[in-house]
PDB file of N, CA and C in Angstrom:
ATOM      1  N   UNK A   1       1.856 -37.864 -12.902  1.00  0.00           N
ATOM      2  CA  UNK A   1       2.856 -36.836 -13.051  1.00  0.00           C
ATOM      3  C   UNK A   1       2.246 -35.436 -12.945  1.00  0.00           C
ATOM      4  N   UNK A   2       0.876 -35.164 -13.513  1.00  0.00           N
ATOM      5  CA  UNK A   2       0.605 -34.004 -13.082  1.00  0.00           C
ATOM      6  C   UNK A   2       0.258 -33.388 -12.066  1.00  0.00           C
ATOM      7  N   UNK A   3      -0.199 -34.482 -11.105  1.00  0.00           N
ATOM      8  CA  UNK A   3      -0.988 -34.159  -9.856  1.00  0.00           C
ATOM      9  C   UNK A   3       0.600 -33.755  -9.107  1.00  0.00           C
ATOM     10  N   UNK A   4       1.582 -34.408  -9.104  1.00  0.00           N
ATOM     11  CA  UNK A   4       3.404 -33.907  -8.409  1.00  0.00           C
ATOM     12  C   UNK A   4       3.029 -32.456  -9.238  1.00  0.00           C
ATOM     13  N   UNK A   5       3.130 -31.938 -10.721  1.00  0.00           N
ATOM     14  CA  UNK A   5       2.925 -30.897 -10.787  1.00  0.00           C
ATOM     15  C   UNK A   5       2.215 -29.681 -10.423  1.00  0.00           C
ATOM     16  N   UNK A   6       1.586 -29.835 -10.177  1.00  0.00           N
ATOM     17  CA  UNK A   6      -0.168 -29.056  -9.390  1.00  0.00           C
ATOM     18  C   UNK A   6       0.765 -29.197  -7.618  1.00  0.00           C
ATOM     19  N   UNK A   7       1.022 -30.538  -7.312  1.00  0.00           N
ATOM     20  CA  UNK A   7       1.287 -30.006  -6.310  1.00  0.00           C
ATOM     21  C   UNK A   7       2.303 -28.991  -5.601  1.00  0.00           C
ATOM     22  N   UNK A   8       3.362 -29.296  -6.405  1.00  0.00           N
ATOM     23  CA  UNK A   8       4.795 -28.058  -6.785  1.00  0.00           C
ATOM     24  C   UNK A   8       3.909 -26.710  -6.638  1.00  0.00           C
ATOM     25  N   UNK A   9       3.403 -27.033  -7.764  1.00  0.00           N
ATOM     26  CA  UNK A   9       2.921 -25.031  -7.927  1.00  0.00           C
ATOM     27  C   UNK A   9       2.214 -24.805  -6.870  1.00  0.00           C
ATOM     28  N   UNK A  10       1.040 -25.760  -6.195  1.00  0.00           N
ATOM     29  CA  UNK A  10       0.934 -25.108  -4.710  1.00  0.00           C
ATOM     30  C   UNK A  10       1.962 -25.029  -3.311  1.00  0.00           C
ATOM     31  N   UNK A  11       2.901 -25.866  -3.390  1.00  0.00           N
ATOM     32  CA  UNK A  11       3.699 -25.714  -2.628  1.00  0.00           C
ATOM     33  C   UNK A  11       5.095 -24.319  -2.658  1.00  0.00           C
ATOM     34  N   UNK A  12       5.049 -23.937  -4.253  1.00  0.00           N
ATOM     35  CA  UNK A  12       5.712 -22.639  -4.476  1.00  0.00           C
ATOM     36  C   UNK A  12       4.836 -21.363  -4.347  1.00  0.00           C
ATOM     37  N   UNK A  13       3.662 -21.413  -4.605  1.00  0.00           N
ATOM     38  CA  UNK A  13       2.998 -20.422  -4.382  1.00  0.00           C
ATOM     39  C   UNK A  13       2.994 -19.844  -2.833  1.00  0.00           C
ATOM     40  N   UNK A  14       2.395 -21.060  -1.932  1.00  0.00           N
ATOM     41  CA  UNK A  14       2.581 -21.289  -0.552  1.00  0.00           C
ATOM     42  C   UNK A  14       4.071 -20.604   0.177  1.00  0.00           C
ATOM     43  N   UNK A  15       4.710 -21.219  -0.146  1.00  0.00           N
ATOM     44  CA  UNK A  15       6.187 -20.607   0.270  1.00  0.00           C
ATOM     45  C   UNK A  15       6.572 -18.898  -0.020  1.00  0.00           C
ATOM     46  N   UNK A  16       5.954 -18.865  -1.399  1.00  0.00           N
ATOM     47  CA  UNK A  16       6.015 -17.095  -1.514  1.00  0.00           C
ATOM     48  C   UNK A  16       5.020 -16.367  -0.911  1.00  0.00           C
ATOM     49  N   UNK A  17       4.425 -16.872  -0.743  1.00  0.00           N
ATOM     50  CA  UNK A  17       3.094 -15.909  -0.127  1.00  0.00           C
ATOM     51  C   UNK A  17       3.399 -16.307   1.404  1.00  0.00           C
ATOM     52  N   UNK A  18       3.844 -16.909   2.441  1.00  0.00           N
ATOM     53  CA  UNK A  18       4.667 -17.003   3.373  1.00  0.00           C
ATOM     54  C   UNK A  18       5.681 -16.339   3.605  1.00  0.00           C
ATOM     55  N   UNK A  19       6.677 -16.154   2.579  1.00  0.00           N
ATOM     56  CA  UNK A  19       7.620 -15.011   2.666  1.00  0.00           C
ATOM     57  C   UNK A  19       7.651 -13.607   2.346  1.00  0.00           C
ATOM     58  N   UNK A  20       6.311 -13.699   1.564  1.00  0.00           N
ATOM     59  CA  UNK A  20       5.974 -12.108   1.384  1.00  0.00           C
ATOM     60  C   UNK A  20       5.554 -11.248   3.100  1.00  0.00           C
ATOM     61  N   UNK A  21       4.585 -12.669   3.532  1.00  0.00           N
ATOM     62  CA  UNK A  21       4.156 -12.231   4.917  1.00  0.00           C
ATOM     63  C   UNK A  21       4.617 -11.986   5.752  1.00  0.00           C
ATOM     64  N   UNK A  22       6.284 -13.095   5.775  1.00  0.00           N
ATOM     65  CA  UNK A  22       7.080 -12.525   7.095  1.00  0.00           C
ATOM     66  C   UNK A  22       7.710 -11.761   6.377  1.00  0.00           C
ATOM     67  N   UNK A  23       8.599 -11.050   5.322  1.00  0.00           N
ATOM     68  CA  UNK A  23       9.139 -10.103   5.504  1.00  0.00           C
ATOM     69  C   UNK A  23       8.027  -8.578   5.546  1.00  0.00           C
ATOM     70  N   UNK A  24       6.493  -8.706   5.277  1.00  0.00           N
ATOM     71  CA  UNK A  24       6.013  -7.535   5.651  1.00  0.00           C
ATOM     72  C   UNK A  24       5.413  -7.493   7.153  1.00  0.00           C
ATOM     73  N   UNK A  25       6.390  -8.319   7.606  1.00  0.00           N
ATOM     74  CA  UNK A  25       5.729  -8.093   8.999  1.00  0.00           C
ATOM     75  C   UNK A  25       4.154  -8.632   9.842  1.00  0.00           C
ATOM     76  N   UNK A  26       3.833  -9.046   8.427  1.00  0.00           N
ATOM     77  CA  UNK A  26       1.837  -9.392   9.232  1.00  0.00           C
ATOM     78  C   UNK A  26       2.234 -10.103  10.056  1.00  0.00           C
ATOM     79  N   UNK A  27       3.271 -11.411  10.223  1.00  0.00           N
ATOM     80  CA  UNK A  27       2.911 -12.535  11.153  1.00  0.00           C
ATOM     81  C   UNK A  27       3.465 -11.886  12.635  1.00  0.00           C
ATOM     82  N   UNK A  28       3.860 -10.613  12.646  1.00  0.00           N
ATOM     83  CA  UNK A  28       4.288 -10.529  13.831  1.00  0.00           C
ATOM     84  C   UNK A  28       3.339  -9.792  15.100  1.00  0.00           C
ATOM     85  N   UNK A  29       3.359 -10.489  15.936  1.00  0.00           N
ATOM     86  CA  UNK A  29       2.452 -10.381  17.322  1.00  0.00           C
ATOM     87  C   UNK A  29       2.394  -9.078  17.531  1.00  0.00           C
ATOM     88  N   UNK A  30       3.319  -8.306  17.429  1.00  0.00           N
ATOM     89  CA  UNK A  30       3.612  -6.175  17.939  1.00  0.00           C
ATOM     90  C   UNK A  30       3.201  -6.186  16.507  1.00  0.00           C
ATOM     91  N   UNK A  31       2.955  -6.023  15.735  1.00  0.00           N
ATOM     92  CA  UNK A  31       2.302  -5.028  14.705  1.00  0.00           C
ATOM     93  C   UNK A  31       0.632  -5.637  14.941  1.00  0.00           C
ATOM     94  N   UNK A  32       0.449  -6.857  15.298  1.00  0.00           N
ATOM     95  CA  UNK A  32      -0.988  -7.077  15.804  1.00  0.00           C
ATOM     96  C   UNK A  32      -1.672  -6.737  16.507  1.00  0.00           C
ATOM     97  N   UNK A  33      -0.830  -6.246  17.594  1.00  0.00           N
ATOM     98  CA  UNK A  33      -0.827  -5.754  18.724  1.00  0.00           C
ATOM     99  C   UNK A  33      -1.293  -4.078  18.601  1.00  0.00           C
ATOM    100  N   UNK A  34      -0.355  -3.920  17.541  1.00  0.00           N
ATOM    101  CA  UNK A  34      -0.438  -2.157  17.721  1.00  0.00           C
ATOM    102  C   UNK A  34      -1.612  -2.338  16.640  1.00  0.00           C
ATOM    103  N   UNK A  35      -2.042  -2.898  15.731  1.00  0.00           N
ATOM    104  CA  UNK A  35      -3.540  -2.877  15.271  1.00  0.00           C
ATOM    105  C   UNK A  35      -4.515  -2.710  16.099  1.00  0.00           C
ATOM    106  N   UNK A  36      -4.610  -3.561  17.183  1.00  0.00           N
ATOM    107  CA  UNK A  36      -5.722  -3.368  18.195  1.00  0.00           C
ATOM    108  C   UNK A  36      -5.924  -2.176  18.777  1.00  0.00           C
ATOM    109  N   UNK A  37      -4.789  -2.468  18.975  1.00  0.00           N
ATOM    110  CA  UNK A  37      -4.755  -0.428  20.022  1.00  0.00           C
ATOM    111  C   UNK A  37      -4.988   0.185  19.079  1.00  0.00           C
ATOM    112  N   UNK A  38      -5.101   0.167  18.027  1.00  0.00           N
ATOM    113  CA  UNK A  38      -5.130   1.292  17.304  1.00  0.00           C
ATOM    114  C   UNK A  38      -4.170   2.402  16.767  1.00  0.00           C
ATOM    115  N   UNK A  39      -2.923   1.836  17.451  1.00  0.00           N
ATOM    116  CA  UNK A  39      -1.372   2.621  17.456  1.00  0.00           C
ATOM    117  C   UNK A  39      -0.828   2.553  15.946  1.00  0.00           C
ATOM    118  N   UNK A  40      -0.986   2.120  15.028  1.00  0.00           N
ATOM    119  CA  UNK A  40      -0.670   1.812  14.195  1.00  0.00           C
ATOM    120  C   UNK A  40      -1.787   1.504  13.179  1.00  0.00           C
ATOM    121  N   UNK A  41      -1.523   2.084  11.756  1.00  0.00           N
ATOM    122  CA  UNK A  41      -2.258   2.173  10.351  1.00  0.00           C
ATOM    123  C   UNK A  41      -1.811   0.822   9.442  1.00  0.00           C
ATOM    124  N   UNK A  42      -0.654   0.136  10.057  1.00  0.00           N
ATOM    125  CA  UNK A  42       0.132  -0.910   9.111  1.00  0.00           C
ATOM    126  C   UNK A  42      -0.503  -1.875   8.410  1.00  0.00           C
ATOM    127  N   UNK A  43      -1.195  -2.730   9.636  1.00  0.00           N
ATOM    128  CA  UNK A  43      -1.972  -3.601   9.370  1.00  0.00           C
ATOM    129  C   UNK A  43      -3.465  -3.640   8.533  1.00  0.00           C
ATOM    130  N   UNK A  44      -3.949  -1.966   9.038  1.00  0.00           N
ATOM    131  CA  UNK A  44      -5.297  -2.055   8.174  1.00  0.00           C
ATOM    132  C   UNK A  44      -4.862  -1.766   6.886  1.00  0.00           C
ATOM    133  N   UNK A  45      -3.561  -0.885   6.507  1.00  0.00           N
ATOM    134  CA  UNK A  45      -3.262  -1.150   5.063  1.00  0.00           C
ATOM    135  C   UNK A  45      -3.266  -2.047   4.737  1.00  0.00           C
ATOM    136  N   UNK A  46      -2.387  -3.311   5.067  1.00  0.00           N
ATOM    137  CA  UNK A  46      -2.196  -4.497   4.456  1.00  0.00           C
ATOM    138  C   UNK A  46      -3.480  -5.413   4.217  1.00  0.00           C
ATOM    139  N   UNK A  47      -4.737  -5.141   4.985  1.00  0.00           N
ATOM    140  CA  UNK A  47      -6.091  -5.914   5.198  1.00  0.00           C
ATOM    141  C   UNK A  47      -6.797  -5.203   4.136  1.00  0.00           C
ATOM    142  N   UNK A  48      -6.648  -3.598   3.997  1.00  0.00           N
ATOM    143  CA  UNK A  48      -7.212  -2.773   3.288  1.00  0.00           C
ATOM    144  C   UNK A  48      -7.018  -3.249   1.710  1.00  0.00           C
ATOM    145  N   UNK A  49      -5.400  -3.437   1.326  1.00  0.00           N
ATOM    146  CA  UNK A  49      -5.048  -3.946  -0.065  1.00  0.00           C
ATOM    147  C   UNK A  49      -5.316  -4.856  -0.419  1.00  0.00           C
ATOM    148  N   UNK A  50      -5.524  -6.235   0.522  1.00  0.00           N
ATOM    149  CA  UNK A  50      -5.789  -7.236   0.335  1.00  0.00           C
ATOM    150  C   UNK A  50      -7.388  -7.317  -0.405  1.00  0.00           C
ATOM    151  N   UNK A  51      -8.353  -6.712   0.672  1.00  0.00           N
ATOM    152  CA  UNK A  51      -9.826  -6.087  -0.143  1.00  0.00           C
ATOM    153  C   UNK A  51      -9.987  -5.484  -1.193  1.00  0.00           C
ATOM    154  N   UNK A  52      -9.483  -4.607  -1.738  1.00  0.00           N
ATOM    155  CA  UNK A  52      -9.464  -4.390  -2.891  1.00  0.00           C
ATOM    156  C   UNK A  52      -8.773  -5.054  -4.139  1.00  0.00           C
ATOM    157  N   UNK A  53      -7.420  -5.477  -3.707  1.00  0.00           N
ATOM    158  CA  UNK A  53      -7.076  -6.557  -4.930  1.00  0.00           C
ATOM    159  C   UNK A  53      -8.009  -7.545  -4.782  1.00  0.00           C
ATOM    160  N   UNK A  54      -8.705  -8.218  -3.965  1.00  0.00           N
ATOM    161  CA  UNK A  54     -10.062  -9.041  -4.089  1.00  0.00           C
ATOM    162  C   UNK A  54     -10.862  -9.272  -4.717  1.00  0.00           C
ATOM    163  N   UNK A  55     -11.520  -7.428  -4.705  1.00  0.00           N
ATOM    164  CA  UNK A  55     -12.421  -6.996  -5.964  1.00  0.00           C
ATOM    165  C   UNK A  55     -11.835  -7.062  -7.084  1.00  0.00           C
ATOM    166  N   UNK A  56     -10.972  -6.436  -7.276  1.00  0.00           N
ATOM    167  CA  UNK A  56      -9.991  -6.337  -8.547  1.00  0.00           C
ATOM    168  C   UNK A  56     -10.299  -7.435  -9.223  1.00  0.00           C
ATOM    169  N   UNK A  57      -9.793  -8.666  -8.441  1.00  0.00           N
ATOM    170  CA  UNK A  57      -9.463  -9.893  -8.943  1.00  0.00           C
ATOM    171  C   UNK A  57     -11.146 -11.062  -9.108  1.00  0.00           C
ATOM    172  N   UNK A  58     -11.945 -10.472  -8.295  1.00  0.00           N
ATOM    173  CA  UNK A  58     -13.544 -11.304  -8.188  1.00  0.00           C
ATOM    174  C   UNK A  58     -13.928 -10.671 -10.096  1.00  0.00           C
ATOM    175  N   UNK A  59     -13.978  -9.357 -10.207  1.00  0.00           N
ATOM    176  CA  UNK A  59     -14.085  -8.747 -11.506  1.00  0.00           C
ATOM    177  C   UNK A  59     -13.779  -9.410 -12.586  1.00  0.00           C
ATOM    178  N   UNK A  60     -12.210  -9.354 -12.469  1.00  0.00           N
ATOM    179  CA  UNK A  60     -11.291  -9.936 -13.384  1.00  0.00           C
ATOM    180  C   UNK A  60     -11.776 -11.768 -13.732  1.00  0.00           C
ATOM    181  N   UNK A  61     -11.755 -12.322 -12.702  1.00  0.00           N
ATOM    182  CA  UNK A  61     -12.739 -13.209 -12.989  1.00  0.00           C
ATOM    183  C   UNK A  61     -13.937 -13.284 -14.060  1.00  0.00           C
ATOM    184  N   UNK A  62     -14.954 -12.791 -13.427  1.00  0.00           N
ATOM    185  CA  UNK A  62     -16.413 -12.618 -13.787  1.00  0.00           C
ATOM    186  C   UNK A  62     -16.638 -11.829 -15.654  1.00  0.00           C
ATOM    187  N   UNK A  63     -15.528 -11.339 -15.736  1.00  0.00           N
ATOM    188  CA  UNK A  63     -15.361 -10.047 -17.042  1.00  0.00           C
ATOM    189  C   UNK A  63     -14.596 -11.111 -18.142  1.00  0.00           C
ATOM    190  N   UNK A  64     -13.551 -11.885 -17.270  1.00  0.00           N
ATOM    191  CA  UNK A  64     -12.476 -13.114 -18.890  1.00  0.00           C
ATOM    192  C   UNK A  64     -13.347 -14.804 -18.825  1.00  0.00           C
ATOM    193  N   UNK A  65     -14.291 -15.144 -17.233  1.00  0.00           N
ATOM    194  CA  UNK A  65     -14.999 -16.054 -17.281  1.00  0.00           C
ATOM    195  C   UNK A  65     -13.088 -16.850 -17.032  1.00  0.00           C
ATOM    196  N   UNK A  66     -12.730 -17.071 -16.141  1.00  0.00           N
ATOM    197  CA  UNK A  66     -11.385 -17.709 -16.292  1.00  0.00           C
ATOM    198  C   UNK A  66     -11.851 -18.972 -15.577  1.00  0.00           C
ATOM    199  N   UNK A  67     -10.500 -19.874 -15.800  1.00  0.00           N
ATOM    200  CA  UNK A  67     -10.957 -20.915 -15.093  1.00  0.00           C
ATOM    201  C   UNK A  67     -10.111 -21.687 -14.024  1.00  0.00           C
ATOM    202  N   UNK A  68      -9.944 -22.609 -13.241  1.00  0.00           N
ATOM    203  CA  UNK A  68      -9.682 -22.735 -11.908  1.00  0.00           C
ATOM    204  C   UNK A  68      -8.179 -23.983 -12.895  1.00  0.00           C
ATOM    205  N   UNK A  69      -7.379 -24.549 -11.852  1.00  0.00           N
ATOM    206  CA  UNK A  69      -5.997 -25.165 -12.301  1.00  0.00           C
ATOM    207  C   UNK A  69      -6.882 -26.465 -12.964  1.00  0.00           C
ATOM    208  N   UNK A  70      -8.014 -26.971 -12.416  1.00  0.00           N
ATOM    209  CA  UNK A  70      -8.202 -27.880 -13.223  1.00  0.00           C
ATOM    210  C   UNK A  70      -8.872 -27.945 -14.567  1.00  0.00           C
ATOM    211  N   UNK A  71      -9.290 -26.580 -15.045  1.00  0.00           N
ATOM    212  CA  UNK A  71      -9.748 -26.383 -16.222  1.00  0.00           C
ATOM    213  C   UNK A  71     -10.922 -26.170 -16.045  1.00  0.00           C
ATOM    214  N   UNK A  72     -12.002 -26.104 -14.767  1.00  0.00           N
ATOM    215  CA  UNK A  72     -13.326 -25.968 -14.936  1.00  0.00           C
ATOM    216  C   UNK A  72     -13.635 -24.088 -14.727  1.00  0.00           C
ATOM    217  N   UNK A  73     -14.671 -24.548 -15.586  1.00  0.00           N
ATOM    218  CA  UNK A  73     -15.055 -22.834 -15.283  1.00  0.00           C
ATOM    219  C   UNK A  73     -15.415 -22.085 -13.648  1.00  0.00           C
ATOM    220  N   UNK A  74     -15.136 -21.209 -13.130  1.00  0.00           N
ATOM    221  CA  UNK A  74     -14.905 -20.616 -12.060  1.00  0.00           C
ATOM    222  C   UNK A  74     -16.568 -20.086 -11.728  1.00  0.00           C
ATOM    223  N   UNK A  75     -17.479 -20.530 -11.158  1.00  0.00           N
ATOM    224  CA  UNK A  75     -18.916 -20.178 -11.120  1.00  0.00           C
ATOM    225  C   UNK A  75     -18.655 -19.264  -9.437  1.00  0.00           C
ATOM    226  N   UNK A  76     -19.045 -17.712 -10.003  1.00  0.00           N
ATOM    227  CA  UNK A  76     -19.259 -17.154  -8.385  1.00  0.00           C
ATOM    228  C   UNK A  76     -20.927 -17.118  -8.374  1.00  0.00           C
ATOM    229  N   UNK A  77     -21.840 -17.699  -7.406  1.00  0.00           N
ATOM    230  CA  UNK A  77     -22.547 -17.464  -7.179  1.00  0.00           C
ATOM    231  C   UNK A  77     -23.220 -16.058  -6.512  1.00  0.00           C
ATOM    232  N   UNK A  78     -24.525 -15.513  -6.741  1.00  0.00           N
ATOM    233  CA  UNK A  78     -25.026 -13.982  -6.036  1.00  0.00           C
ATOM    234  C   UNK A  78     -25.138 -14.766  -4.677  1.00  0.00           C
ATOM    235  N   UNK A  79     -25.080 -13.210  -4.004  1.00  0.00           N
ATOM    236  CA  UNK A  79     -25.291 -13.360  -2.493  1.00  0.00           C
ATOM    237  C   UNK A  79     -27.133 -13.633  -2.544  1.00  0.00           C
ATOM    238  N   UNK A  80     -27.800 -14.497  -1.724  1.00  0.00           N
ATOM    239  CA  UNK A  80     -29.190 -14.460  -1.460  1.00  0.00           C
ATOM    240  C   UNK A  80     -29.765 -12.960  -0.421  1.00  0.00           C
ATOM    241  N   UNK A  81     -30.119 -12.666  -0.893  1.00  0.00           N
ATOM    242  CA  UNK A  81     -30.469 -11.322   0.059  1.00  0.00           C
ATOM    243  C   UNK A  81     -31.898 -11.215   0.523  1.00  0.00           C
ATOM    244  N   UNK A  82     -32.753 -12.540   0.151  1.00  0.00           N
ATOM    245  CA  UNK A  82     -34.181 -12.689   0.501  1.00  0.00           C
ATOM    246  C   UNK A  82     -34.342 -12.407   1.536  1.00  0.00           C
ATOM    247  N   UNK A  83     -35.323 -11.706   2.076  1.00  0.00           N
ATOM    248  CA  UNK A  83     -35.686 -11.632   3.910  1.00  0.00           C
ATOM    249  C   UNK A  83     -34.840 -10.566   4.273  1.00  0.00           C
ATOM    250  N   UNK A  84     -33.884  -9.834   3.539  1.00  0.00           N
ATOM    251  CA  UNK A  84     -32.711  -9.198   4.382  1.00  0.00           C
ATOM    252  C   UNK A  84     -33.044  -7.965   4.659  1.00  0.00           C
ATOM    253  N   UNK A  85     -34.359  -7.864   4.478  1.00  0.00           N
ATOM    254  CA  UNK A  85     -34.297  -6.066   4.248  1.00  0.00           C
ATOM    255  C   UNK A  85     -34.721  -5.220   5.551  1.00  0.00           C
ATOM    256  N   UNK A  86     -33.499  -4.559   6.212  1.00  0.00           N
ATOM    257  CA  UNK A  86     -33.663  -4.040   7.207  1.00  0.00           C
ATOM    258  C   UNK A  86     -33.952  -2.464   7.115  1.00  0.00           C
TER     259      UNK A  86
END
C-alpha cells in the first residue's frame, strides 16, 4: 500500500511540474528558438531561477540534514577537484 502511495505523490508531483511548464511556455519550440538567437531573455530567466532555487534548496538540505521519501539521510558528496588546477 505504500509503494501505490509514493507512487501517487510522484505521479502528482509529475503532472504539476508538467503543467507549470506548459503554461510558462518552456516546452514551446519559438521561445527555444528565440533563446538561441538570443531574441529573447525568457528562457534564461526561467534556467536562471531554476539555478538559484537549486542552491537555495542544495543549502537547505545540507543546513536541516533532511531526508529523501524513503527516510534515508540525503548524503551530497564534495566535488573532487584533485589535478584540477588550471
Amino acid at each position: 500500500m505504500r509503494a501505490i502511495i509514493r507512487a501517487v505523490k510522484y505521479i502528482v508531483i509529475g503532472t504539476v511540474f508538467g503543467i507549470i511548464m506548459t503554461k510558462s511556455e518552456a516546452v514551446s519550440w519559438y521561445r527555444i528558438q528565440e533563446m538561441f538567437r538570443f531574441q529573447s531573455f525568457f528562457m534564461y530567466g526561467i534556467i536562471g531561477s531554476a539555478v538559484i532555487l537549486g542552491i537555495i534548496l542544495v543549502a537547505i538540505i545540507k543546513e536541516y540534514r533532511l531526508k529523501d521519501f524513503y527516510g534515508r539521510p540525503i548524503h551530497l558528496s564534495e566535488k573532487d577537484n584533485a589535478g584540477k588546477n588550471i
